[in-house]
PDB file of N, CA and C in Angstrom:
ATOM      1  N   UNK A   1      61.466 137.571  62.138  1.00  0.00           N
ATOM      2  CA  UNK A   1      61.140 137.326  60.746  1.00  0.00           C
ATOM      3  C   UNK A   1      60.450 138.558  60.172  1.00  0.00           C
ATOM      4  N   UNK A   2      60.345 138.588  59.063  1.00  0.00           N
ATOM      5  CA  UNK A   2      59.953 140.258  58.621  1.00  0.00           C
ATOM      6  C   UNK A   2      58.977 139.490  58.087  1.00  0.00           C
ATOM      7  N   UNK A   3      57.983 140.542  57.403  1.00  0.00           N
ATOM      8  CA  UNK A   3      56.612 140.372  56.870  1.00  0.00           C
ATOM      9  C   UNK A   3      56.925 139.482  55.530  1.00  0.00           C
ATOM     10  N   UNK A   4      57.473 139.523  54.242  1.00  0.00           N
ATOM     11  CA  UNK A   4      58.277 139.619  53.573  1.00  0.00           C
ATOM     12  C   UNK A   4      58.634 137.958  53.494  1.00  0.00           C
ATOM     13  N   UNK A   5      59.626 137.470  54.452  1.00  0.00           N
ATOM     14  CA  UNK A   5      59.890 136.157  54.773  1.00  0.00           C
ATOM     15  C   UNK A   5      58.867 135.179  54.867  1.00  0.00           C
ATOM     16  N   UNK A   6      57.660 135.578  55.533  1.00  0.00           N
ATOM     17  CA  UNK A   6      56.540 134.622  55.884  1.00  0.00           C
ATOM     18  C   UNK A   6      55.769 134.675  54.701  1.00  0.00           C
ATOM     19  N   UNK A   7      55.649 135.984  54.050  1.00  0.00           N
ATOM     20  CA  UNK A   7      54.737 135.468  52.319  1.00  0.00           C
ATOM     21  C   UNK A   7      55.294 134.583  51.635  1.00  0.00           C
ATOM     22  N   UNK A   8      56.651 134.581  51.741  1.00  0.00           N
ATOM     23  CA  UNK A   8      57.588 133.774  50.833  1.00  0.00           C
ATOM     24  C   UNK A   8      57.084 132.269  51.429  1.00  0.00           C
ATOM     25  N   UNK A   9      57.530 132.282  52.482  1.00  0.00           N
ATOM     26  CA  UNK A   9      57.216 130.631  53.057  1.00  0.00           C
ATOM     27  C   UNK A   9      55.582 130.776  52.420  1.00  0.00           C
ATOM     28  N   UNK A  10      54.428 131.368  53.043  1.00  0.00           N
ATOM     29  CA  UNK A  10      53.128 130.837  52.509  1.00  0.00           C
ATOM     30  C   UNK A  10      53.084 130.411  51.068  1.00  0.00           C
ATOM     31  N   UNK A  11      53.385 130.716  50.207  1.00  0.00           N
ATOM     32  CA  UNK A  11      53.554 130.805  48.771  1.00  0.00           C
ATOM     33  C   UNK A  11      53.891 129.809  48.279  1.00  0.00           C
ATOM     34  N   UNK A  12      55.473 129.327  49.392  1.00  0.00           N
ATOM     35  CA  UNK A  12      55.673 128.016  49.077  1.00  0.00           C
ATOM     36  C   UNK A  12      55.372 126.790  49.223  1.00  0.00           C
ATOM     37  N   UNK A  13      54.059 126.962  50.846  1.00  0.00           N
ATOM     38  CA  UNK A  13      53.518 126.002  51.501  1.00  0.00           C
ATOM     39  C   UNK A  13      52.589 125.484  50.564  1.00  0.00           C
ATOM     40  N   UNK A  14      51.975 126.751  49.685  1.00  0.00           N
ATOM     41  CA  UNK A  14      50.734 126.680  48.954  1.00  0.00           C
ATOM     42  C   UNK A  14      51.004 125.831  47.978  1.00  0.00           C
ATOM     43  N   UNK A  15      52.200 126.548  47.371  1.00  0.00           N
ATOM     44  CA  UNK A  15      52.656 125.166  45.805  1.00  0.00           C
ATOM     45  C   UNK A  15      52.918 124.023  45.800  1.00  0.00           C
ATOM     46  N   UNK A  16      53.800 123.870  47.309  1.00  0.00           N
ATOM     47  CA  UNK A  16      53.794 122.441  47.257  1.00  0.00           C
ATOM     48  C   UNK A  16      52.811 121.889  47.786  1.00  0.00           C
ATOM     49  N   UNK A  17      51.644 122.225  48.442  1.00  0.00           N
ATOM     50  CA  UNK A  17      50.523 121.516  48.572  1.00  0.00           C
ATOM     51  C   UNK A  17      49.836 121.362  47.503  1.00  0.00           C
ATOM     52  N   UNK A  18      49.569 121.789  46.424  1.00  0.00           N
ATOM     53  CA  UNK A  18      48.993 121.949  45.203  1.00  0.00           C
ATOM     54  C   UNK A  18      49.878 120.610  44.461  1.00  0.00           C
ATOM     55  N   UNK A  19      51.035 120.933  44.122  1.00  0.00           N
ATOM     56  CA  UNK A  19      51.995 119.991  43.520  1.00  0.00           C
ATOM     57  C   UNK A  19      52.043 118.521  43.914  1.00  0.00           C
ATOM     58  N   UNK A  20      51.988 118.371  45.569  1.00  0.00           N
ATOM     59  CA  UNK A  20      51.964 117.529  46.394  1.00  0.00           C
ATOM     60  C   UNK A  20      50.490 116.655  45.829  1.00  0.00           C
ATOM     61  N   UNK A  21      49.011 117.546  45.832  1.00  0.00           N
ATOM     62  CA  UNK A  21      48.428 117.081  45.701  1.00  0.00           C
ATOM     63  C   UNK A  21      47.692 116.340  44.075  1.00  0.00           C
ATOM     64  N   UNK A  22      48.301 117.196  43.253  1.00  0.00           N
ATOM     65  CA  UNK A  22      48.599 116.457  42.133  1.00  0.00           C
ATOM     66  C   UNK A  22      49.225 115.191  42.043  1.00  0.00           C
ATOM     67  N   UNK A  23      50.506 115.266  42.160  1.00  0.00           N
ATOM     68  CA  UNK A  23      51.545 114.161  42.357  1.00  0.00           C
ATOM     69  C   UNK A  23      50.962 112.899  43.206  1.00  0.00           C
ATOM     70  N   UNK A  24      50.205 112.942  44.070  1.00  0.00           N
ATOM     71  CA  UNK A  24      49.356 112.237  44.810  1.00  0.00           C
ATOM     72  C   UNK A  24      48.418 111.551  44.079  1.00  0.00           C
ATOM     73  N   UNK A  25      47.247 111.916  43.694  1.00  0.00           N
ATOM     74  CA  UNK A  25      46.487 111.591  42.367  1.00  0.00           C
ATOM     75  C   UNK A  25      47.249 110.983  41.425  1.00  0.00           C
ATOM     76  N   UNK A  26      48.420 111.434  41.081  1.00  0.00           N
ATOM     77  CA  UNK A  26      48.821 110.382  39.516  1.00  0.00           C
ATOM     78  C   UNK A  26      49.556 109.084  40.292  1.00  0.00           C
ATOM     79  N   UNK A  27      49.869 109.061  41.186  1.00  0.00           N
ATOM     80  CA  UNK A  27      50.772 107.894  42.003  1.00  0.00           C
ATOM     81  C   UNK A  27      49.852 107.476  42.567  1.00  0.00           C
ATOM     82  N   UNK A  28      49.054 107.578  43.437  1.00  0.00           N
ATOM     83  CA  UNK A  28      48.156 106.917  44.397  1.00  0.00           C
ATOM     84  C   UNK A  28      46.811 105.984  43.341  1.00  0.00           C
ATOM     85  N   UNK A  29      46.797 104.832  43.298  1.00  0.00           N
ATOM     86  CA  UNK A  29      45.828 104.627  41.955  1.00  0.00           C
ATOM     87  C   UNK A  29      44.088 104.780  43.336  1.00  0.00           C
ATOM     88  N   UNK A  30      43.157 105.173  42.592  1.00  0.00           N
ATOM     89  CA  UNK A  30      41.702 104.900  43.347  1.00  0.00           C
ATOM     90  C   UNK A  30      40.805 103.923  43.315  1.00  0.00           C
ATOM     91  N   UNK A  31      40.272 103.777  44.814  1.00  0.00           N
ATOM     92  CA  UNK A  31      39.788 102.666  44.951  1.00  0.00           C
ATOM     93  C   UNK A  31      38.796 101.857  43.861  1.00  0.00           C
ATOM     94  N   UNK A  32      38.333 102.540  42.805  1.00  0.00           N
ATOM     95  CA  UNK A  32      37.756 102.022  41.907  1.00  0.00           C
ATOM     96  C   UNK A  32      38.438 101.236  40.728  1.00  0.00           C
ATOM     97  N   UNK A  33      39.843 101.794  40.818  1.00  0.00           N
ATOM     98  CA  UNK A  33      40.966 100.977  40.173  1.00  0.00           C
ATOM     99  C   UNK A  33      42.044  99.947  40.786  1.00  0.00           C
ATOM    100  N   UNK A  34      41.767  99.624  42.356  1.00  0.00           N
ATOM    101  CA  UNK A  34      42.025  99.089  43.003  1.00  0.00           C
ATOM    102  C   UNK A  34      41.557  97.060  43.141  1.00  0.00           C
ATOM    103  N   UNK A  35      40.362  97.513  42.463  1.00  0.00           N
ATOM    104  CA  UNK A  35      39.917  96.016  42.384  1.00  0.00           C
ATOM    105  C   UNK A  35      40.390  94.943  41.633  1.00  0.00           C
ATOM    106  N   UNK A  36      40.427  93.622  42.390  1.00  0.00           N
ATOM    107  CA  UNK A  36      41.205  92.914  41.837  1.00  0.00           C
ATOM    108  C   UNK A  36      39.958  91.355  41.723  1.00  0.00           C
ATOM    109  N   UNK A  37      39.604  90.718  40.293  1.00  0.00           N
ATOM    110  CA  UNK A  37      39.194  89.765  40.430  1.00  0.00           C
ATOM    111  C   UNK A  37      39.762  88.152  40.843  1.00  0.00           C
ATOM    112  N   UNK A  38      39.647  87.328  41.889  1.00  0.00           N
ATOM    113  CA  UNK A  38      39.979  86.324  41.818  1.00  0.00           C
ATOM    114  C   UNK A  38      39.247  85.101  41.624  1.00  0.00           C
ATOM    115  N   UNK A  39      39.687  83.920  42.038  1.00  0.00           N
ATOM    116  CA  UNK A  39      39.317  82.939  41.313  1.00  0.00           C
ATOM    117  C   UNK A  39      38.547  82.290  42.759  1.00  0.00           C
ATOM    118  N   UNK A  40      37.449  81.484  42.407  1.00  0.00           N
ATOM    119  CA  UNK A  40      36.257  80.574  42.787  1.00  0.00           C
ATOM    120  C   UNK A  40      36.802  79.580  43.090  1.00  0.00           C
ATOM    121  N   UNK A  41      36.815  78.531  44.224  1.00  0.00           N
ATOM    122  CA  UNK A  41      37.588  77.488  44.678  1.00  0.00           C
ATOM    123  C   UNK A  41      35.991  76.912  45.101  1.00  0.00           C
ATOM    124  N   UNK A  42      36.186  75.765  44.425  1.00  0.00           N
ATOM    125  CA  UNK A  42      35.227  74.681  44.819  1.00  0.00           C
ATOM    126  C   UNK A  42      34.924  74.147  46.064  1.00  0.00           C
ATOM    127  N   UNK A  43      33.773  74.251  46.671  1.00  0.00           N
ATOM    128  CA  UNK A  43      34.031  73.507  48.096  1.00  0.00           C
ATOM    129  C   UNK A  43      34.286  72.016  47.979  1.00  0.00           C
ATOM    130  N   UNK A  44      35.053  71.238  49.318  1.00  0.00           N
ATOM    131  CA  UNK A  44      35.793  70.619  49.467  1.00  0.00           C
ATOM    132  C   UNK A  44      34.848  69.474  49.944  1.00  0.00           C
ATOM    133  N   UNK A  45      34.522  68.140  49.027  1.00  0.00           N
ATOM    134  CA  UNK A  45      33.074  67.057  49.819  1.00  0.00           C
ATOM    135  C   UNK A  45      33.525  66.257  50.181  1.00  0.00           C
ATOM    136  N   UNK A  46      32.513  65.251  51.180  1.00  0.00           N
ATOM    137  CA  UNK A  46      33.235  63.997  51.365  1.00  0.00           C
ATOM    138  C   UNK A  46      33.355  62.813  50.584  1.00  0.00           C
ATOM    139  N   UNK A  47      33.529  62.903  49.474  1.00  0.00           N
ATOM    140  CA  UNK A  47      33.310  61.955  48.665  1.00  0.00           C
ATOM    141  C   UNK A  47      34.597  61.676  47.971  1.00  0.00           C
ATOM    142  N   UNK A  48      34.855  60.917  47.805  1.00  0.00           N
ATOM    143  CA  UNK A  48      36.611  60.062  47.073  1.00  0.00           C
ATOM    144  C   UNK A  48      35.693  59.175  45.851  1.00  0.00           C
ATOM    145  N   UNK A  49      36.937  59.218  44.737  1.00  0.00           N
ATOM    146  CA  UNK A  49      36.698  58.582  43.459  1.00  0.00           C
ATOM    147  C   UNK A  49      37.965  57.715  43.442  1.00  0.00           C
ATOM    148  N   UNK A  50      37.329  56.186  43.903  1.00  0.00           N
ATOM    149  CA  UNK A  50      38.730  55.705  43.795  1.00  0.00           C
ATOM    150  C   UNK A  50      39.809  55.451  42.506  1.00  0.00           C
ATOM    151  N   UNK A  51      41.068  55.216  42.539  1.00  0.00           N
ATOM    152  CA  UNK A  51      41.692  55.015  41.735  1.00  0.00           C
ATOM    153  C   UNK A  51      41.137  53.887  41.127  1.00  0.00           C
ATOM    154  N   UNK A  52      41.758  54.061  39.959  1.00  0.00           N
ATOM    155  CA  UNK A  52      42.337  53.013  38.841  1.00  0.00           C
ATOM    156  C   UNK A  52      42.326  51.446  39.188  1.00  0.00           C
ATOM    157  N   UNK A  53      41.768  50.746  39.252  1.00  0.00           N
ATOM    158  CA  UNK A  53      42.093  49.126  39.359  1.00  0.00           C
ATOM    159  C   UNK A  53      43.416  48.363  38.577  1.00  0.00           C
ATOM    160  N   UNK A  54      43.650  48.998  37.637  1.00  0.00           N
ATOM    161  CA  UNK A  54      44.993  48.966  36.837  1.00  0.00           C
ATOM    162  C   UNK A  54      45.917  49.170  37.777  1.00  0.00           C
ATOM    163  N   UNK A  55      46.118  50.179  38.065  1.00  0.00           N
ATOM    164  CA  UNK A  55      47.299  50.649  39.257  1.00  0.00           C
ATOM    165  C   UNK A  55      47.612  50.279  40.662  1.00  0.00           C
ATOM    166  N   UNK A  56      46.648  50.247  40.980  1.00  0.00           N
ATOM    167  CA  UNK A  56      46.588  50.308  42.570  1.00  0.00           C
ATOM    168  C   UNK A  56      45.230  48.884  43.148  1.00  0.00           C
ATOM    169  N   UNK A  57      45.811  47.821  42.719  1.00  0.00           N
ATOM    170  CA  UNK A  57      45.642  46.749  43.320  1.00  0.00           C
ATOM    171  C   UNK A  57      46.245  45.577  43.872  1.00  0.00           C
ATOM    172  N   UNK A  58      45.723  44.518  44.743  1.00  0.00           N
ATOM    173  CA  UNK A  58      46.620  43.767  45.558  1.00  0.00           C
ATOM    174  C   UNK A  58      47.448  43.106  45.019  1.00  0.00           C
ATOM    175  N   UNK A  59      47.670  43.259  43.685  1.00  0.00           N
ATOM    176  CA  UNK A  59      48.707  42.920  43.009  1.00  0.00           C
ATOM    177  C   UNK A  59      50.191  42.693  42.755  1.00  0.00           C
ATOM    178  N   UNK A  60      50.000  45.001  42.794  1.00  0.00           N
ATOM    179  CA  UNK A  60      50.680  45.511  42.429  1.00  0.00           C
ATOM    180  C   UNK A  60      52.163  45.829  43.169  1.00  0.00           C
ATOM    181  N   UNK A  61      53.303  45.960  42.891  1.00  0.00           N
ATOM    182  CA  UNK A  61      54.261  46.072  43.518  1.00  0.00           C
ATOM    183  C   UNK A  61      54.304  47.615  44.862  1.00  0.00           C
ATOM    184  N   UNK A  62      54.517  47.035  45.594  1.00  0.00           N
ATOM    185  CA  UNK A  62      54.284  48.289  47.335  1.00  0.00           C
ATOM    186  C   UNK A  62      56.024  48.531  47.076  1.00  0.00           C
ATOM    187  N   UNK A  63      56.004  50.478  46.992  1.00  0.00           N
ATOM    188  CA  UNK A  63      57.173  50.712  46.917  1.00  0.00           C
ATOM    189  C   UNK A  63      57.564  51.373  48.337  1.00  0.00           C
ATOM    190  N   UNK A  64      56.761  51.271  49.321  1.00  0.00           N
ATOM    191  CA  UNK A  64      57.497  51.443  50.234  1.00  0.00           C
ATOM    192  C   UNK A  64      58.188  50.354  51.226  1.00  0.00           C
ATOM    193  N   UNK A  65      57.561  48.871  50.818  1.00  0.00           N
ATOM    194  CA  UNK A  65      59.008  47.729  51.245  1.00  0.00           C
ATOM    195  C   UNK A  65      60.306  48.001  51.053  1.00  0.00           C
ATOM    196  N   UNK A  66      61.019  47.924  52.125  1.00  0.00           N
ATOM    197  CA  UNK A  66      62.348  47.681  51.956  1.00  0.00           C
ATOM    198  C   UNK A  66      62.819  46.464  50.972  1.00  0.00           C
ATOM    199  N   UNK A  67      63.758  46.992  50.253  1.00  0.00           N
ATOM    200  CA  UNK A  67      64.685  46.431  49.827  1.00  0.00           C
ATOM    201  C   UNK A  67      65.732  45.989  50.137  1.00  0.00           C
ATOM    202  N   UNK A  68      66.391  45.017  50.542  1.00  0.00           N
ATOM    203  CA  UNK A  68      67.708  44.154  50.903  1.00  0.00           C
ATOM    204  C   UNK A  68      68.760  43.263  49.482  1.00  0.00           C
ATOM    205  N   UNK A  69      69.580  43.620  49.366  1.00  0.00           N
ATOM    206  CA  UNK A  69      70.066  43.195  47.992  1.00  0.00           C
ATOM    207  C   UNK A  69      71.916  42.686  49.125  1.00  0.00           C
ATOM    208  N   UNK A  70      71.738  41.383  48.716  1.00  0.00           N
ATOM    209  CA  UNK A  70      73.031  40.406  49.391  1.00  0.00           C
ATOM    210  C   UNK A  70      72.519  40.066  51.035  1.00  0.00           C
ATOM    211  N   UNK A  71      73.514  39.553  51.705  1.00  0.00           N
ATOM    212  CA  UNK A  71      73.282  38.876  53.073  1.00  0.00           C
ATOM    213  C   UNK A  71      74.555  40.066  53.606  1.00  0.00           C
ATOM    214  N   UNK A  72      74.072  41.603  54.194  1.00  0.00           N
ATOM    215  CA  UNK A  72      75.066  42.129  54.746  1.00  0.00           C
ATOM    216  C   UNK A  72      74.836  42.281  55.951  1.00  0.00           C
ATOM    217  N   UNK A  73      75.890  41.810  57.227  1.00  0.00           N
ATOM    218  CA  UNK A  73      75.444  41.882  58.186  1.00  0.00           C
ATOM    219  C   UNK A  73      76.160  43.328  58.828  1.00  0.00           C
ATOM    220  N   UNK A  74      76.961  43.846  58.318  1.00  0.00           N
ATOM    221  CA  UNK A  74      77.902  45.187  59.083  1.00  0.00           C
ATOM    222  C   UNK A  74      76.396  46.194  59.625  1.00  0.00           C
ATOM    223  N   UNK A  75      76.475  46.006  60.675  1.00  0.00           N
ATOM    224  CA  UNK A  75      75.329  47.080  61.178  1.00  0.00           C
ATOM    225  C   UNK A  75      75.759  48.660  61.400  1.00  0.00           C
ATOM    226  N   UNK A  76      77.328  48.814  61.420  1.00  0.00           N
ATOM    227  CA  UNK A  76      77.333  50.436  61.170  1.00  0.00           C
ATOM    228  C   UNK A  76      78.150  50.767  59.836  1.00  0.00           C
ATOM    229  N   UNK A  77      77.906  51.274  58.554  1.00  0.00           N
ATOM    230  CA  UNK A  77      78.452  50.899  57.493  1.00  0.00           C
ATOM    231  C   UNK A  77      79.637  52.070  57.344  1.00  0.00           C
ATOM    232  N   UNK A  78      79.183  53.053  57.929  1.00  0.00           N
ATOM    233  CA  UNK A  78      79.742  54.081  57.873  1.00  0.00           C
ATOM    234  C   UNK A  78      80.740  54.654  59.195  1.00  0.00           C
ATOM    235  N   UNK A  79      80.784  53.675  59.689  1.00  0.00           N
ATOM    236  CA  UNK A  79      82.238  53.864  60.818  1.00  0.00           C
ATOM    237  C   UNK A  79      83.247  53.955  60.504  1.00  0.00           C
ATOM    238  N   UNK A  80      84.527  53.908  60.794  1.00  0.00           N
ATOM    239  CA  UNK A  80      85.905  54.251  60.040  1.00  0.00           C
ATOM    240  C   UNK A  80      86.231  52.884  60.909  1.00  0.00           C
ATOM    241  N   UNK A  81      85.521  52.296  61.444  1.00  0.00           N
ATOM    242  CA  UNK A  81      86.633  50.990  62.244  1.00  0.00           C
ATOM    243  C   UNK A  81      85.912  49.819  61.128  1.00  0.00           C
ATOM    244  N   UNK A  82      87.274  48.985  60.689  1.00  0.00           N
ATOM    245  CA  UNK A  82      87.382  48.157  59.566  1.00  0.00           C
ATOM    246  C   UNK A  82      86.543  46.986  59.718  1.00  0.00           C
ATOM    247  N   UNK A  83      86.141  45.553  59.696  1.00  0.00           N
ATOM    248  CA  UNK A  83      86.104  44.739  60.317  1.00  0.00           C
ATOM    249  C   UNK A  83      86.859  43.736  59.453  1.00  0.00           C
TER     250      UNK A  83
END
């Protein structure tokens, strides 16, 4: 390499470190602009507020009973054999 060649490379190492380090700064945001506020979550007690007496009393219709609508006795409905 001649003398000549290696100024050239330093020169260029230099600018793009300079450039590099600009370009760095406008892209990279800083930690002081980094902060982010979030939100406060209530702690969690043991205490329940019961429902509604309107709604939810021994009254009221339970929707997880089964329903049966006719007298069907076919126990596999979805077989392909007829009866």
């Amino acid at each position: 390499m001649k003398e000549k060649d290696i100024i050239t490379i330093m020169v260029i190492v230099f600018f793009s470190a300079v450039i590099s380090f600009f370009a760095s700064n406008a892209l990279i945001s800083s930690p002081k602009n980094r902060q982010q506020k979030v939100e406060v979550v209530e702690k969690i007690g043991a205490d329940f507020v019961r429902p509604d007496e309107k709604y939810f009393n021994n009254k009221a219709v339970n929707p997880t009973q089964k329903i049966q609508i006719g007298d069907n006795t076919n126990t596999t409905p979805f077989s392909t054999k007829s009866q």
